[in-house]
Protein backbone atom coordinates (compact mmCIF):
# COMPACT_ATOMS: atom_id res chain seq x y z
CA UNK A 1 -23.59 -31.32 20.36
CA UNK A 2 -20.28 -29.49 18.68
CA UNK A 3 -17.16 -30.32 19.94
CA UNK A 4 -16.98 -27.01 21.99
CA UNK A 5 -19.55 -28.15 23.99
CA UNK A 6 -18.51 -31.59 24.46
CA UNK A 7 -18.61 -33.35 27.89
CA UNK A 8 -15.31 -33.44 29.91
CA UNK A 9 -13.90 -29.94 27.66
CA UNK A 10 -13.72 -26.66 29.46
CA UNK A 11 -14.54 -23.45 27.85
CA UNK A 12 -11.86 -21.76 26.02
CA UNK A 13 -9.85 -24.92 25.44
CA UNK A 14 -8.98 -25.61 22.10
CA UNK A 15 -8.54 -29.12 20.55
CA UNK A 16 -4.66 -28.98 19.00
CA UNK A 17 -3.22 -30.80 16.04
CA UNK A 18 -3.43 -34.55 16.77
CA UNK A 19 -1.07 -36.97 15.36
CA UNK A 20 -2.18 -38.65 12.75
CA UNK A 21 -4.83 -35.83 11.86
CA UNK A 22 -4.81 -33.96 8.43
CA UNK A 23 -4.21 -30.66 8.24
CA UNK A 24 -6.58 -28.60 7.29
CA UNK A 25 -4.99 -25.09 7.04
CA UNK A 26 -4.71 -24.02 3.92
CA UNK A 27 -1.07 -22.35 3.55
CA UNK A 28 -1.75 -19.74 0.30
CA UNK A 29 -4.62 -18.02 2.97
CA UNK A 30 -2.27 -18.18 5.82
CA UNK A 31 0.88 -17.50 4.41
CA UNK A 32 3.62 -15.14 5.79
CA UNK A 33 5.24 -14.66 2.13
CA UNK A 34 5.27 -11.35 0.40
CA UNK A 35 2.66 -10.43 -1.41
CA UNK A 36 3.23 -9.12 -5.14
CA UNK A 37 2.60 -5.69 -6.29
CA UNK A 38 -0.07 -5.46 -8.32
CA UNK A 39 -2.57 -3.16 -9.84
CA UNK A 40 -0.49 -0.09 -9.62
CA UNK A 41 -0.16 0.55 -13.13
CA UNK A 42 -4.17 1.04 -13.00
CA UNK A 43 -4.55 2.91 -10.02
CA UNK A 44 -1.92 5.50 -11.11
CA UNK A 45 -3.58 5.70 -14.62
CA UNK A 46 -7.13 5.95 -13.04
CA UNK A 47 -5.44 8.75 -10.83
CA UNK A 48 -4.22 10.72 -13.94
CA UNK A 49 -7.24 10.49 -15.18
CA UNK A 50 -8.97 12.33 -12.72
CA UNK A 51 -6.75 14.65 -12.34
CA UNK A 52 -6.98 15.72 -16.26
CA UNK A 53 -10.69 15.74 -15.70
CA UNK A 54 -10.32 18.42 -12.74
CA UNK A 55 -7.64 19.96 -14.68
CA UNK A 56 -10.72 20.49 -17.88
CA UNK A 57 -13.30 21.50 -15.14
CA UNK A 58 -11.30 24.15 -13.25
CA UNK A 59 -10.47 25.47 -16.83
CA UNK A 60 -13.91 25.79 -18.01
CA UNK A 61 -14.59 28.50 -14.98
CA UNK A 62 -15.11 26.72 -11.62
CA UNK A 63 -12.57 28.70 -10.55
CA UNK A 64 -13.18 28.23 -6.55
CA UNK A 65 -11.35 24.75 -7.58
CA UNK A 66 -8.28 26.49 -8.35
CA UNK A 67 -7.47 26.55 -4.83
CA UNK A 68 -8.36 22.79 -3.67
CA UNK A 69 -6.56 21.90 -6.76
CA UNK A 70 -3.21 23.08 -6.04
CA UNK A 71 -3.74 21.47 -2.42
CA UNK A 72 -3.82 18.48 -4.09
CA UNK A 73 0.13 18.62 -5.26
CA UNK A 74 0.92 19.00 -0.92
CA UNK A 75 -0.97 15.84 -0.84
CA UNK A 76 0.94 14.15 -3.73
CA UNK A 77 4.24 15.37 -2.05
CA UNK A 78 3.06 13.87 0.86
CA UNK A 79 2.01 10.71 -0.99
CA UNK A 80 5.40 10.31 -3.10
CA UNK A 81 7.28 10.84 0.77
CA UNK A 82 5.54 8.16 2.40
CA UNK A 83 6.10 5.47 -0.78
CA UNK A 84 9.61 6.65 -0.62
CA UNK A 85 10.01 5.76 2.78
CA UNK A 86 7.89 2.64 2.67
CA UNK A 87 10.30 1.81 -0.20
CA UNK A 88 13.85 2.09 1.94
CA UNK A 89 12.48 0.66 4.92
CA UNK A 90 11.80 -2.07 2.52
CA UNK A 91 15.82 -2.27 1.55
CA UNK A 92 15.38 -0.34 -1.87
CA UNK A 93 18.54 2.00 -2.38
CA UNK A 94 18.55 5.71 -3.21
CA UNK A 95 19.98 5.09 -6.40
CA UNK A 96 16.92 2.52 -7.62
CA UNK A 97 14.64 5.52 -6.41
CA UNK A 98 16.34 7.79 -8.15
CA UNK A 99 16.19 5.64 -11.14
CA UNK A 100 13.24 4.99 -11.02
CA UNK A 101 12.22 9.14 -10.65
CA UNK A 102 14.91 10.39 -13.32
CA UNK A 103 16.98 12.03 -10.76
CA UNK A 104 20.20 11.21 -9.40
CA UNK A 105 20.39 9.10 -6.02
CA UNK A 106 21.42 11.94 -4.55
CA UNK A 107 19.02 14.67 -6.01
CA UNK A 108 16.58 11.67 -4.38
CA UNK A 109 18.13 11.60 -0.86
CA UNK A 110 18.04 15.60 -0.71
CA UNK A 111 14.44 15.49 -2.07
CA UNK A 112 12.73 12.52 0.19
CA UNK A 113 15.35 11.61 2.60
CA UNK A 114 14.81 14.38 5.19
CA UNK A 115 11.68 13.73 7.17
């Protein structure tokens, strides 16, 4: 019989941490802390290549791909807007975006800061 279904227990009711009982969770899966940044170097690089890929196909003649190609830089806009936002509501300032972009903080804020 599991301890759900054990005599005297209701349904629902969980057993809590008992003194004197090990615990069992383990913290790294159950942590709160910030997770690190990673992969991004390969996912941008695996984007540019695709992009140079489309770039060679559209230029060998499929040009009905012109079109759904230069859609693509609204959704790379679009992209870079919502990353710039993610990044100040994370506390990163206009001038480490800028920075980071090659523009000044303020060519940044005029850029990305007006929704």
């Amino acid at each position: 019989m599991s301890p759900a279904n054990a005599p005297g227990r209701q349904r629902g009711q969980h057993q809590g941490h008992q003194p004197g009982s090990k615990n069992t969770v383990n913290q790294r899966l159950t942590s709160k802390a910030r997770r690190p940044v990673v992969e991004n170097d390969d996912y941008a690089a695996f984007t540019h290549r695709i992009l140079r890929a489309y770039a060679r196909r559209v230029a060998t003649g499929d040009i009905e791909a012109l079109t759904r190609m230069t859609s693509l830089a609204d959704d790379i806009e679009a992209a870079i807007r919502s990353a710039v936002t993610g990044l100040r509501d994370h506390g990163y300032s206009w001038a480490e975006i800028g920075s980071r972009l090659g523009v000044t903080r303020q060519a940044a804020q005029q850029h990305w800061g007006q929704s």
